[in-house]
C-alpha atoms as a PDB file:
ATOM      1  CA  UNK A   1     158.201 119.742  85.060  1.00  0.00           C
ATOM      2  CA  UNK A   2     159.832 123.013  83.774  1.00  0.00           C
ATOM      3  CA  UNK A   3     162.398 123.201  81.353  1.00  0.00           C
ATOM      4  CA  UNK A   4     164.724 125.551  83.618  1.00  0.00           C
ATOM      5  CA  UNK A   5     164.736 122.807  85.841  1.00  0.00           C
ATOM      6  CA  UNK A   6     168.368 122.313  86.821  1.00  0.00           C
ATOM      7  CA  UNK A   7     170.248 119.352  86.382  1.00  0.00           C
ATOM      8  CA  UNK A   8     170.949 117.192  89.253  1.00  0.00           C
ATOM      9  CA  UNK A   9     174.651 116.678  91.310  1.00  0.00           C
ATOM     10  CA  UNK A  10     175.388 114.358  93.703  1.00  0.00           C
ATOM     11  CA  UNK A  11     175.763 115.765  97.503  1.00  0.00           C
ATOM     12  CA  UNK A  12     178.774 114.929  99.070  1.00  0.00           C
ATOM     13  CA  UNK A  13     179.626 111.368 100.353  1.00  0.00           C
ATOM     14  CA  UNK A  14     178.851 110.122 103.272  1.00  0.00           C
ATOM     15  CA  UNK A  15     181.335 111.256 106.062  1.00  0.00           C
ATOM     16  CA  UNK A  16     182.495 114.042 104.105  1.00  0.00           C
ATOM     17  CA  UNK A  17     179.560 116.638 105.432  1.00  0.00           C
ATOM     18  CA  UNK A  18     182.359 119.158 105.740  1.00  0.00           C
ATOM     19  CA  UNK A  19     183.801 119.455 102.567  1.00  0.00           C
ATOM     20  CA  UNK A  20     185.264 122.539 101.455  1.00  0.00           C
ATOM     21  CA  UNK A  21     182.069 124.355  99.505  1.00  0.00           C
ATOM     22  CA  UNK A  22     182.770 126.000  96.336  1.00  0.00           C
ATOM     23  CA  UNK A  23     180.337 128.463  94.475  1.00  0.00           C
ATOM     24  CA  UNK A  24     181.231 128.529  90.776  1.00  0.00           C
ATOM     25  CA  UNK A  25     178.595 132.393  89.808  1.00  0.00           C
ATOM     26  CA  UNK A  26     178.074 132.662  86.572  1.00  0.00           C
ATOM     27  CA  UNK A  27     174.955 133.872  84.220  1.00  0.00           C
ATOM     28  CA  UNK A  28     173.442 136.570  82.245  1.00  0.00           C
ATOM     29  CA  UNK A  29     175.566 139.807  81.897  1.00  0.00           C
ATOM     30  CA  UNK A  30     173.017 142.200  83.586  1.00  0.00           C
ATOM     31  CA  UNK A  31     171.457 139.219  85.569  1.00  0.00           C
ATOM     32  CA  UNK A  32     172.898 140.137  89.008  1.00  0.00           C
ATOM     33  CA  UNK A  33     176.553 138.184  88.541  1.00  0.00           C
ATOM     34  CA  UNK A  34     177.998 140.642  90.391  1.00  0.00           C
ATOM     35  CA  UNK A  35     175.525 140.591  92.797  1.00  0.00           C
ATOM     36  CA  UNK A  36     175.063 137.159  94.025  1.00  0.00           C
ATOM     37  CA  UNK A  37     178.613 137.096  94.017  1.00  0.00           C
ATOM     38  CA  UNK A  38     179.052 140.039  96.659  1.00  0.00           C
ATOM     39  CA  UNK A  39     175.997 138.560  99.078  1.00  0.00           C
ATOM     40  CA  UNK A  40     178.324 135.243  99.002  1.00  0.00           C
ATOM     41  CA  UNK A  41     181.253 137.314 100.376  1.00  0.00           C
ATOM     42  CA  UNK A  42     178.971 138.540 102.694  1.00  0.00           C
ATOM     43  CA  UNK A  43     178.065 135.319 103.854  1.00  0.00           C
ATOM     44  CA  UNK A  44     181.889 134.948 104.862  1.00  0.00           C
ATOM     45  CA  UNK A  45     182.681 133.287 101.530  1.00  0.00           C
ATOM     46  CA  UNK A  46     186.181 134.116  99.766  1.00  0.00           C
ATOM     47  CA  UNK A  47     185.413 135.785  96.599  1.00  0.00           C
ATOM     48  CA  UNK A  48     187.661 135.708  93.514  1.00  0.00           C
ATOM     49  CA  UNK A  49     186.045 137.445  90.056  1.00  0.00           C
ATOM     50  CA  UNK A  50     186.974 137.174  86.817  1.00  0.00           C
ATOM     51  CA  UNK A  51     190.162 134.227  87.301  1.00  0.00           C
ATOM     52  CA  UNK A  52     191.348 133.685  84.041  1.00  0.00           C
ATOM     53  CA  UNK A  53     190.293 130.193  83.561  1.00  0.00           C
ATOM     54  CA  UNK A  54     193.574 128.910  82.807  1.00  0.00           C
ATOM     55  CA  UNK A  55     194.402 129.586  86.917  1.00  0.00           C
ATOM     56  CA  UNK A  56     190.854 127.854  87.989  1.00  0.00           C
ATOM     57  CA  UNK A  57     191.993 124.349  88.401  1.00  0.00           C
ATOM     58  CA  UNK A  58     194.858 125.598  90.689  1.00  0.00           C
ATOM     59  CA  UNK A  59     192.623 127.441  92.741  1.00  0.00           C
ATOM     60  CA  UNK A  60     189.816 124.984  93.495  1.00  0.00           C
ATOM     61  CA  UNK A  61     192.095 121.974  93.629  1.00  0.00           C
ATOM     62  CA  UNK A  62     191.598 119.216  96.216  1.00  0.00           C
ATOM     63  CA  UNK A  63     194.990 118.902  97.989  1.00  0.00           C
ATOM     64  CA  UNK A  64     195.584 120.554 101.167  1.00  0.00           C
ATOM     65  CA  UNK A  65     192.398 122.239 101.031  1.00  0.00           C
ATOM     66  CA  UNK A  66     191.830 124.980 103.612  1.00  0.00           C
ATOM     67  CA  UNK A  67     188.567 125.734 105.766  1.00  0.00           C
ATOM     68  CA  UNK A  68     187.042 128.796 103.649  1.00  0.00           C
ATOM     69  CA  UNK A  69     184.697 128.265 101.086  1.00  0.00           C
ATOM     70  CA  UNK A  70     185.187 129.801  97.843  1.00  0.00           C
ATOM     71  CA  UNK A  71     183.152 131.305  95.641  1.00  0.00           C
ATOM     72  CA  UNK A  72     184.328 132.313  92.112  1.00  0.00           C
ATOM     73  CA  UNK A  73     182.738 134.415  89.076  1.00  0.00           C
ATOM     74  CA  UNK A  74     183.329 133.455  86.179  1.00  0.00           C
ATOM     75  CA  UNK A  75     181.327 134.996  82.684  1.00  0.00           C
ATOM     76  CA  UNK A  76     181.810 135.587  79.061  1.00  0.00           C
ATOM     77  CA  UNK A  77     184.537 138.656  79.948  1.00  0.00           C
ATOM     78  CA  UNK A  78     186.752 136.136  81.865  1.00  0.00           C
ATOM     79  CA  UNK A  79     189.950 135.650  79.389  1.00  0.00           C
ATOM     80  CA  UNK A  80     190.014 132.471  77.881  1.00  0.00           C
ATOM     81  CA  UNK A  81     186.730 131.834  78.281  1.00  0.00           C
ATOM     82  CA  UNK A  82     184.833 128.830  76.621  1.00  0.00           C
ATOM     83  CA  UNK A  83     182.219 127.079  77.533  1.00  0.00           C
ATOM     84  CA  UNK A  84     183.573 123.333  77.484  1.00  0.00           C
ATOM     85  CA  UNK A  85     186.742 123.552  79.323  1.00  0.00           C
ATOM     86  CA  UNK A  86     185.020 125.104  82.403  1.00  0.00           C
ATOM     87  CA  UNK A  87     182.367 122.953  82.177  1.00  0.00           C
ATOM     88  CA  UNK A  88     185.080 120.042  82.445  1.00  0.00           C
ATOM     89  CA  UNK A  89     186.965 121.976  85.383  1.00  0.00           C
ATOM     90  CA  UNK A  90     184.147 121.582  87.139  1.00  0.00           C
ATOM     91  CA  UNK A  91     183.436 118.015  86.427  1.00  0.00           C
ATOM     92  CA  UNK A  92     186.914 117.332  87.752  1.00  0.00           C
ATOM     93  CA  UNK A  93     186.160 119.290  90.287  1.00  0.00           C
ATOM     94  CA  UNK A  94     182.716 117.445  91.628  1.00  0.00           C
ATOM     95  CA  UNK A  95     184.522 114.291  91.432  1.00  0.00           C
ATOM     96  CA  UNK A  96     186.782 115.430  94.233  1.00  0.00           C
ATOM     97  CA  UNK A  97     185.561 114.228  97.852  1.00  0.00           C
ATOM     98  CA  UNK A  98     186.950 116.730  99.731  1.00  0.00           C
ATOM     99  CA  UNK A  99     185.223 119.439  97.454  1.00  0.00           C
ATOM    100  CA  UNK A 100     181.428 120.108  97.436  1.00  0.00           C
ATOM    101  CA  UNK A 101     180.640 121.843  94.028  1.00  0.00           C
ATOM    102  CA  UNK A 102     178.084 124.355  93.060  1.00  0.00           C
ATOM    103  CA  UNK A 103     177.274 126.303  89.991  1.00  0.00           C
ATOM    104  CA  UNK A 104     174.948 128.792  90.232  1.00  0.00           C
ATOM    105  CA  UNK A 105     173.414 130.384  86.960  1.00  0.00           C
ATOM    106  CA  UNK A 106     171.609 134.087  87.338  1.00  0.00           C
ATOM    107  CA  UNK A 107     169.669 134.870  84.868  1.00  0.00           C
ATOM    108  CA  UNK A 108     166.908 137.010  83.422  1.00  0.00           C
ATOM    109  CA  UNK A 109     164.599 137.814  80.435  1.00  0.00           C
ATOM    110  CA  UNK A 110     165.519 139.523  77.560  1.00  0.00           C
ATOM    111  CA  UNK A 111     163.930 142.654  77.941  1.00  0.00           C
ATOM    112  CA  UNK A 112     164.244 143.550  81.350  1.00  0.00           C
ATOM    113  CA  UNK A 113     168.294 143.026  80.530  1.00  0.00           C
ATOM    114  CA  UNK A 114     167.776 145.513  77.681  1.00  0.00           C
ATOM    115  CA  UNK A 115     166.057 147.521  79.781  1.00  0.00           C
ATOM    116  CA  UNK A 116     168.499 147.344  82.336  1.00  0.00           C
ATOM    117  CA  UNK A 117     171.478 148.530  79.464  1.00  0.00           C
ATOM    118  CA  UNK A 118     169.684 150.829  78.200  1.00  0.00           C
ATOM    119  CA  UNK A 119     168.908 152.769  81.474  1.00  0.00           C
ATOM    120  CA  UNK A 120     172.538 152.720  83.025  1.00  0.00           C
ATOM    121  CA  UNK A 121     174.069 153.248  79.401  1.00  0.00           C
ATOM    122  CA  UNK A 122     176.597 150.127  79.930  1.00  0.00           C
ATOM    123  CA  UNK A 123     177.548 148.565  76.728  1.00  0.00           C
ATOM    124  CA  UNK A 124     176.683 144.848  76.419  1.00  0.00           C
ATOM    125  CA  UNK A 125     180.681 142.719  76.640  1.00  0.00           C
ATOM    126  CA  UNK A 126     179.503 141.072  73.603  1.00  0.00           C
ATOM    127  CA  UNK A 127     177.766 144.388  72.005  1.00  0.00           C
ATOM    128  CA  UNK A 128     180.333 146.905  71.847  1.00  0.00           C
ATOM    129  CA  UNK A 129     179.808 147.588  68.385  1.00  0.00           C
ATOM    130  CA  UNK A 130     176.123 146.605  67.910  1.00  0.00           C
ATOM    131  CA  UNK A 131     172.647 146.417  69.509  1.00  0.00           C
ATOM    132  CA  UNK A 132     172.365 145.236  72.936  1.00  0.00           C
ATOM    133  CA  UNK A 133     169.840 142.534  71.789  1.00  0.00           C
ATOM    134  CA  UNK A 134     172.747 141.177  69.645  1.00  0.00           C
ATOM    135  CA  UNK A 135     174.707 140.807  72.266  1.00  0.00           C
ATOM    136  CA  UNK A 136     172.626 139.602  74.685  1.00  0.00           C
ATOM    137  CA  UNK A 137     171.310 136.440  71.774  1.00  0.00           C
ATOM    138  CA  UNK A 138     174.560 135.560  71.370  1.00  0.00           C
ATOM    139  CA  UNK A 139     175.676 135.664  75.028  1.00  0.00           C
ATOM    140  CA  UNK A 140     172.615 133.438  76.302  1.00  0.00           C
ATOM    141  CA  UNK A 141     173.583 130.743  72.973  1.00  0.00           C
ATOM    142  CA  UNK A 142     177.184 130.636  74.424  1.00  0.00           C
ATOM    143  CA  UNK A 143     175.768 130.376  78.251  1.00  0.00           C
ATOM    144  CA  UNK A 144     172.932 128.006  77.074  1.00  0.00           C
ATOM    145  CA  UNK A 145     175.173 124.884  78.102  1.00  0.00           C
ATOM    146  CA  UNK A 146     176.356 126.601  81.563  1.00  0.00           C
ATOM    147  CA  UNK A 147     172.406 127.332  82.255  1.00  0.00           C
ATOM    148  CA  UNK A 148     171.020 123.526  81.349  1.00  0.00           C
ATOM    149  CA  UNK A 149     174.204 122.000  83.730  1.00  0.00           C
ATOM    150  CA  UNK A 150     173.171 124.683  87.125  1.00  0.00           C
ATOM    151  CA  UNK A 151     172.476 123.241  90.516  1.00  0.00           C
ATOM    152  CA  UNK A 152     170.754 126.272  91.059  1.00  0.00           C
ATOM    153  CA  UNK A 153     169.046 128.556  88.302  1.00  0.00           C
ATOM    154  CA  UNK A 154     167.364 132.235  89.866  1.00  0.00           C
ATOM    155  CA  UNK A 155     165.793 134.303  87.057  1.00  0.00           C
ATOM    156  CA  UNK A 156     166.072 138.054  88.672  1.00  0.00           C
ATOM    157  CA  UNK A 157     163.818 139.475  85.975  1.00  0.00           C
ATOM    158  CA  UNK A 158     161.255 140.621  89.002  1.00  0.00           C
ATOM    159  CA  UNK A 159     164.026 140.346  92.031  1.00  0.00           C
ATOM    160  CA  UNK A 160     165.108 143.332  94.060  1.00  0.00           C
ATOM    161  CA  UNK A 161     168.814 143.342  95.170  1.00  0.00           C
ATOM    162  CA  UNK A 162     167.624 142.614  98.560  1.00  0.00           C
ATOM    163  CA  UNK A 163     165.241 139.399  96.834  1.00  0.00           C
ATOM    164  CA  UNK A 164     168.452 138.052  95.337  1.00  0.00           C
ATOM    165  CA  UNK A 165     170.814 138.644  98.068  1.00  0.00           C
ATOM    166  CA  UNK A 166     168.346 136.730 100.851  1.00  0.00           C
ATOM    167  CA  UNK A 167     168.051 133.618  97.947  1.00  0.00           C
ATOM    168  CA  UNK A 168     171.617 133.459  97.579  1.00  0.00           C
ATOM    169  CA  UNK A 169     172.374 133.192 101.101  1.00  0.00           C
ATOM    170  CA  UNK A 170     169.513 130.921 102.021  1.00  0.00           C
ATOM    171  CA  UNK A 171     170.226 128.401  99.001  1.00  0.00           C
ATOM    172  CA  UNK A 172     174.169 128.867  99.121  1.00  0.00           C
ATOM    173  CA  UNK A 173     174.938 128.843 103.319  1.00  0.00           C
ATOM    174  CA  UNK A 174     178.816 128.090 104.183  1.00  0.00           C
ATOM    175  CA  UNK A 175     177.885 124.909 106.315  1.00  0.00           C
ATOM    176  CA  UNK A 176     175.445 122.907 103.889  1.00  0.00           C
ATOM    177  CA  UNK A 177     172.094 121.862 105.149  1.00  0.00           C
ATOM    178  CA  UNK A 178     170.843 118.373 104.993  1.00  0.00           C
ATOM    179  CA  UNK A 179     167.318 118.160 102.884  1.00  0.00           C
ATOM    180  CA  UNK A 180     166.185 119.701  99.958  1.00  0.00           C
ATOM    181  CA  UNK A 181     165.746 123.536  99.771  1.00  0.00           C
ATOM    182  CA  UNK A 182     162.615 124.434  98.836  1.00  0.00           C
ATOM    183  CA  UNK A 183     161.582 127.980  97.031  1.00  0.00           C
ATOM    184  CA  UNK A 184     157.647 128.434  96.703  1.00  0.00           C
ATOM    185  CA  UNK A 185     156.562 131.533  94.240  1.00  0.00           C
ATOM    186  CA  UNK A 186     152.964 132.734  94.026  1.00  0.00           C
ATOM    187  CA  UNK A 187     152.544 134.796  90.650  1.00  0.00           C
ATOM    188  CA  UNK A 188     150.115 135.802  87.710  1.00  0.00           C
ATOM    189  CA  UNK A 189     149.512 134.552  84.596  1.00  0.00           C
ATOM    190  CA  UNK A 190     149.183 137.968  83.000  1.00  0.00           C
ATOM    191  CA  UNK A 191     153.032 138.902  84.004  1.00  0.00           C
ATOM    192  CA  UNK A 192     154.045 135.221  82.886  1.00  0.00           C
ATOM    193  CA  UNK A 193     155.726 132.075  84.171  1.00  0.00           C
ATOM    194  CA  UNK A 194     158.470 131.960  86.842  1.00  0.00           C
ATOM    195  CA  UNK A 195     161.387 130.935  84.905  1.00  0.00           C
ATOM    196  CA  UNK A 196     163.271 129.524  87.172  1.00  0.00           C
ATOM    197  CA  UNK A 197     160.203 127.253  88.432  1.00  0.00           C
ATOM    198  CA  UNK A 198     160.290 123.037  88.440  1.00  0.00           C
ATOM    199  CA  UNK A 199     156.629 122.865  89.356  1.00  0.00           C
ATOM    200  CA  UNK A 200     154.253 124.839  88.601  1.00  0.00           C
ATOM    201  CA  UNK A 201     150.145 124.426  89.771  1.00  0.00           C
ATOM    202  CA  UNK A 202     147.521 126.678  88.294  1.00  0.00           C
ATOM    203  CA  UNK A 203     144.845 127.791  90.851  1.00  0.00           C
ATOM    204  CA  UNK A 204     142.870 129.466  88.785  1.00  0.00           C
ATOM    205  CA  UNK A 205     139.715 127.071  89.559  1.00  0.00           C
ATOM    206  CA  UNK A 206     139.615 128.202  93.187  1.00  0.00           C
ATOM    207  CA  UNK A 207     136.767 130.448  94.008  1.00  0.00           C
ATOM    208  CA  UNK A 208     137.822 134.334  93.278  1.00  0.00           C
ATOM    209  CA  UNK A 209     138.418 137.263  95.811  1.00  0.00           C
ATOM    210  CA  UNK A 210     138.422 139.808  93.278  1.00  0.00           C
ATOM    211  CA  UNK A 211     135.177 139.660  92.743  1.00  0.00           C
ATOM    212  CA  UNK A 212     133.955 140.683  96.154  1.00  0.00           C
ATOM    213  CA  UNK A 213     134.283 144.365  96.523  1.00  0.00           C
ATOM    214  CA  UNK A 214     135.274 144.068 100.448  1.00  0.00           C
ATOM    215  CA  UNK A 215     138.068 141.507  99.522  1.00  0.00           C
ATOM    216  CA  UNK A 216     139.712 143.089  96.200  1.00  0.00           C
ATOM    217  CA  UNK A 217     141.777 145.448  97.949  1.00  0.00           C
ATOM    218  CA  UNK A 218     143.340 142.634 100.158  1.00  0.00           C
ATOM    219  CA  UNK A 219     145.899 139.766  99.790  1.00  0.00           C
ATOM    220  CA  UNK A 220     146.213 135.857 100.301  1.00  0.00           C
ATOM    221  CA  UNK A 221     147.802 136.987 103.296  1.00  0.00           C
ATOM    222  CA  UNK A 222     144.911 138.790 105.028  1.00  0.00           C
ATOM    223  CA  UNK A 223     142.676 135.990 106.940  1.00  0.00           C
ATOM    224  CA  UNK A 224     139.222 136.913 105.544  1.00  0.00           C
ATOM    225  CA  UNK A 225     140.344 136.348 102.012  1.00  0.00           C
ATOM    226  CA  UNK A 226     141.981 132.987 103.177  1.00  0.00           C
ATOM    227  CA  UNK A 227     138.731 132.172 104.610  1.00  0.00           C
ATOM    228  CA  UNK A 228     136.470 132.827 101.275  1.00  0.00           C
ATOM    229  CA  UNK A 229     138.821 130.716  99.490  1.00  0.00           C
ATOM    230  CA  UNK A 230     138.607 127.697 101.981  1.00  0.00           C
ATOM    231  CA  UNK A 231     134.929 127.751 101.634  1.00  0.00           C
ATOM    232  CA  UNK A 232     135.836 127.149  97.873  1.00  0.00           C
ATOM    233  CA  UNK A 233     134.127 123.268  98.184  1.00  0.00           C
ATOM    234  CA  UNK A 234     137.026 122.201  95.914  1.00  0.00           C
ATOM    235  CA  UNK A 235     139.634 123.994  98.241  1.00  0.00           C
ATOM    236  CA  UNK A 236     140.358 121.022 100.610  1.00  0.00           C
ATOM    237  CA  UNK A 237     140.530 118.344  98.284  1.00  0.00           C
ATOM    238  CA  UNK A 238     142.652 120.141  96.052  1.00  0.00           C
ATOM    239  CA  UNK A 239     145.355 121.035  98.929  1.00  0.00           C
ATOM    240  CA  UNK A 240     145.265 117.395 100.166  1.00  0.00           C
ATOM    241  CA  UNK A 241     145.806 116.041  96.582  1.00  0.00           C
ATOM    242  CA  UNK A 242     148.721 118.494  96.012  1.00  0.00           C
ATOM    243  CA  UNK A 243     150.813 118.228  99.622  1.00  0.00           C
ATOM    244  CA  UNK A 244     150.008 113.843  99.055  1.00  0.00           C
ATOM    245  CA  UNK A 245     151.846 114.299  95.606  1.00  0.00           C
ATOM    246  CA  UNK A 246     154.925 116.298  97.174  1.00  0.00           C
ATOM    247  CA  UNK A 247     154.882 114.292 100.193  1.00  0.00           C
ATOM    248  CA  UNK A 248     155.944 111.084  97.596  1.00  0.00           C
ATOM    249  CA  UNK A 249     157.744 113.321  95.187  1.00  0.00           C
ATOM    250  CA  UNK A 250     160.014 115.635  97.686  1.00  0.00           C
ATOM    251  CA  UNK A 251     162.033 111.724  99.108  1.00  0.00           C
ATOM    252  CA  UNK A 252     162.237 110.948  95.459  1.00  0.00           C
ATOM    253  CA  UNK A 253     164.094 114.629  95.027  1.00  0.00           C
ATOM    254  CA  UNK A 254     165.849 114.026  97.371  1.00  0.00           C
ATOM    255  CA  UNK A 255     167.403 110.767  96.503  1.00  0.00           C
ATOM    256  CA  UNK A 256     168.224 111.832  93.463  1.00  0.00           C
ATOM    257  CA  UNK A 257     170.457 114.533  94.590  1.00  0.00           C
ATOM    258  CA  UNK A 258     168.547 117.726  93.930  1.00  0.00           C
ATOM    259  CA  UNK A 259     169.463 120.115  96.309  1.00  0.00           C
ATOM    260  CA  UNK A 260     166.934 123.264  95.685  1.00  0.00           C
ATOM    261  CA  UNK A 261     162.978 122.590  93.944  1.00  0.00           C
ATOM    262  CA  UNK A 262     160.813 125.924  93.016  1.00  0.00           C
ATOM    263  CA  UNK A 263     157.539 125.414  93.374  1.00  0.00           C
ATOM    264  CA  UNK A 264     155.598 127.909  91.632  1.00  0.00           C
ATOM    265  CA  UNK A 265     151.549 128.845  92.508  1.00  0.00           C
ATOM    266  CA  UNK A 266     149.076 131.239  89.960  1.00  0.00           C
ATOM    267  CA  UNK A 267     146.494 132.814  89.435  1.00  0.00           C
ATOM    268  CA  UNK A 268     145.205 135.515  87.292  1.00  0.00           C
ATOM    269  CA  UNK A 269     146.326 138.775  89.262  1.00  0.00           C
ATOM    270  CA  UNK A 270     149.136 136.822  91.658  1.00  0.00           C
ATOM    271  CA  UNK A 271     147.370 138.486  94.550  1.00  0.00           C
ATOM    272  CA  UNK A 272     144.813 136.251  95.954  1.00  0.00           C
ATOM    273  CA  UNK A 273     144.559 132.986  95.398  1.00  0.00           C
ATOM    274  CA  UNK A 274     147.930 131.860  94.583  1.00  0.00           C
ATOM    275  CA  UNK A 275     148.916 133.484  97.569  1.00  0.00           C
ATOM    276  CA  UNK A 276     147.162 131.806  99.722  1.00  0.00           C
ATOM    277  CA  UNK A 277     147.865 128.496  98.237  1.00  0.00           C
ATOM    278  CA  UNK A 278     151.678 129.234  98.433  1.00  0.00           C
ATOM    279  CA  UNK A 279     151.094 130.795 102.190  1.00  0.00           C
ATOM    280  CA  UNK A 280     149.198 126.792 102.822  1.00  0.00           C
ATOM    281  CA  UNK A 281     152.118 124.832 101.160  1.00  0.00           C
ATOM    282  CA  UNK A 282     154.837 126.887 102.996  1.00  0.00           C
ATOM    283  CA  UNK A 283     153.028 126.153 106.429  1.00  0.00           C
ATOM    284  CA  UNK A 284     152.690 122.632 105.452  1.00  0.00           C
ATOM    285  CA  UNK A 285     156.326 121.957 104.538  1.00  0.00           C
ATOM    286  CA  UNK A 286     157.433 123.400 107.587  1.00  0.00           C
ATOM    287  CA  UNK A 287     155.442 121.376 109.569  1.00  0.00           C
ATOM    288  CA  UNK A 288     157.623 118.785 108.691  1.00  0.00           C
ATOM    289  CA  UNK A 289     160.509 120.147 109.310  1.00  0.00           C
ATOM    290  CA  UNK A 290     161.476 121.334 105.787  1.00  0.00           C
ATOM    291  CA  UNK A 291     163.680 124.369 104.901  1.00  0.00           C
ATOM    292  CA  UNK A 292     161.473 126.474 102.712  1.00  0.00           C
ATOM    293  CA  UNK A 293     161.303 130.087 101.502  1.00  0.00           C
ATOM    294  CA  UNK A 294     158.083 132.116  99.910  1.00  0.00           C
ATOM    295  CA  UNK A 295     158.584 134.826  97.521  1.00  0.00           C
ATOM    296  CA  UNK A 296     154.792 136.540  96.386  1.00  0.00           C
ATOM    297  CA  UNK A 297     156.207 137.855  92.823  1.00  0.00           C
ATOM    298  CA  UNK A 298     153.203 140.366  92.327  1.00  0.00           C
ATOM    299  CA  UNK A 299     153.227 141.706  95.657  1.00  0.00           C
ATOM    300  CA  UNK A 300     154.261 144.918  97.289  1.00  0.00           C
ATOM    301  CA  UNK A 301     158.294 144.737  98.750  1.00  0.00           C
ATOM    302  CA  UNK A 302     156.841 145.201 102.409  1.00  0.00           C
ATOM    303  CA  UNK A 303     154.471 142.440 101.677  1.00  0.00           C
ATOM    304  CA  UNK A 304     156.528 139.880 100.391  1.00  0.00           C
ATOM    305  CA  UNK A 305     157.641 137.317 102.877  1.00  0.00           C
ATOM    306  CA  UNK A 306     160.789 135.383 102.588  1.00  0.00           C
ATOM    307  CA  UNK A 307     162.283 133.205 105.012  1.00  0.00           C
ATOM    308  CA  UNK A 308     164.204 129.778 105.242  1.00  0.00           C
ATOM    309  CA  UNK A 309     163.869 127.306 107.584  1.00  0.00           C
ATOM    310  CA  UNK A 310     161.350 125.069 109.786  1.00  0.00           C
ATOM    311  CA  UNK A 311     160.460 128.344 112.337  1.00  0.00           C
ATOM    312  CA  UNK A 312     157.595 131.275 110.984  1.00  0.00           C
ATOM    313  CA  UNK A 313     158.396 133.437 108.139  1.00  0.00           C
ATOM    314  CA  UNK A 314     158.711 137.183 108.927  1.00  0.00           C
ATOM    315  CA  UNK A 315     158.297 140.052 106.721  1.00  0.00           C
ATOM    316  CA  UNK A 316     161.421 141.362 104.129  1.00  0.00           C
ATOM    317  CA  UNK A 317     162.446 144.562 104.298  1.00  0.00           C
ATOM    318  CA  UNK A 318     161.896 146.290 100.820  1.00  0.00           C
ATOM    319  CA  UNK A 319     164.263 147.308  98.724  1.00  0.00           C
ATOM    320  CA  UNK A 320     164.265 148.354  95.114  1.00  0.00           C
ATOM    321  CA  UNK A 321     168.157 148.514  94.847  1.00  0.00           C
ATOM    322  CA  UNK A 322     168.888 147.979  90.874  1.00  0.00           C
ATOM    323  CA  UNK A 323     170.946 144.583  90.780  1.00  0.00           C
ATOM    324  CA  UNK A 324     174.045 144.273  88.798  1.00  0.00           C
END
């Protein structure tokens, strides 16, 4: 399993299904804070940014606690802020019945957030007087704790605004879902891992498109590339072995208290192969009635396909909005 996978939290008790949800944002300055914390509002949650943290246990406190759910930035600008005593707001706060507690940690690599400085000419809140590499080391060692205690953890180092906006609302929805939400990434090994990944299978061995003139141009997505591969005598086997393992591990998830699983698929150029396995897995999980999402990383925007729930995906629009 990864090591950005996110530590588990309990789901509400029994009976208590409509608990008042709260969305505690935080993450990466340059990550998409601001961001995921707007597509929440737009989702019909109230939105409150930068509470000094001294004001945060009045705000999410459990007595006469109204319909709306809440969600609330918080980052390393917010006055007063320190690691520890938000992390034990929100433990006070999970312990609450009549509250169901999220935090949500964006984040990103380190050079696509200098990139991402350097291009809009922001300074870095911890950088003001030195190099935005400085200040974005020292942010992610004072966020390090924030990041391993998440209920959900999206990396938005290869996420268009749109990307993140559809994953926020699709993981974070007002009325929470029963069953585990699960995100499936195809990808390539040259452009690295998924960060934000708890499995991750290698398809590599599978039989390779690329190599056939006639097919190269295409995608996992187009039916006689999906066909080439399932000739691939290994192809069955390996899909039964793989949906037999998540068929035992996804109840175990479950009972645990995990909420969202990434499942990450790759392959050398994250067009093929990887898609198709991801395209197999998604169809599979919904066939059983699972809430499930596909992202293809190394895809065009017009060709990615994201969608959550039991019925057929449908294309995303593209987008290529910066995210802030």
């Amino acid at each position: 399993m990864s090591s950005d996978t996110a530590l588990r939290v309990d789901p509400p008790p029994a009976g208590l299904e409509k608990a008042r949800r709260v969305a505690l944002v935080t993450g990466m300055s340059g990550a998409g804070r601001t961001t995921a914390l707007r597509a929440l509002e737009d989702a019909g949650y109230e939105a409150v940014d930068n509470l000094p943290l001294s004001l945060l246990p009045s705000l999410v406190r459990p007595e006469d606690v109204p319909s709306r759910a809440l969600a609330i930035g918080v980052d390393t600008r917010t006055r007063g802020f320190a690691t520890a005593p938000l992390l034990e707001t929100l433990e006070r706060a999970r312990s609450e019945p009549n509250l169901d507690v999220r935090l949500l940690f964006v984040d990103c690599e380190d050079e696509v957030l200098r990139r991402r400085f350097t291009e809009t000419r922001r300074r870095h809140p911890l950088a003001m007087d030195r190099a935005v590499t400085d200040g974005i080391r020292l942010e992610r060692g004072l966020l390090r704790d924030l990041r391993d205690r998440a209920d959900l953890l999206i990396d938005t180092s290869s996420l268009s605004q749109a990307d993140l906006k559809r994953r926020i609302q699709d993981s974070l929805p007002i009325e929470a879902p029963a069953g585990l939400a699960i995100q499936i990434i195809s990808f390539a090994y040259r452009n690295g891992l998924p960060r934000d990944a708890d499995l991750v299978f290698d398809v590599r061995f599978l039989s390779n498109p690329h190599y056939q003139a006639e097919l190269r141009p295409l995608t996992g997505l187009d039916v006689t590339v999906a066909s080439y591969i399932e000739a691939d005598s290994g192809c069955a086997s390996f899909l039964d072995g793989l949906t037999s393992m998540l068929s035992a591990l996804l109840p175990r998830y479950e009972r645990e208290g995990k909420s969202y699983l990434t499942i990450a698929t790759g392959c050398t150029g994250g067009r093929h192969r990887s898609v198709f396995v991801a395209e197999r897995l998604n169809a599979w999980a919904r066939a059983r009635g699972r809430r499930c999402a596909v992202l293809h990383r190394e895809l065009s925007p017009e060709r990615r396909v994201e969608d959550l729930g039991p019925a057929a995906a449908t294309p995303a629009s593209a987008s290529g909005s910066a995210i802030a």
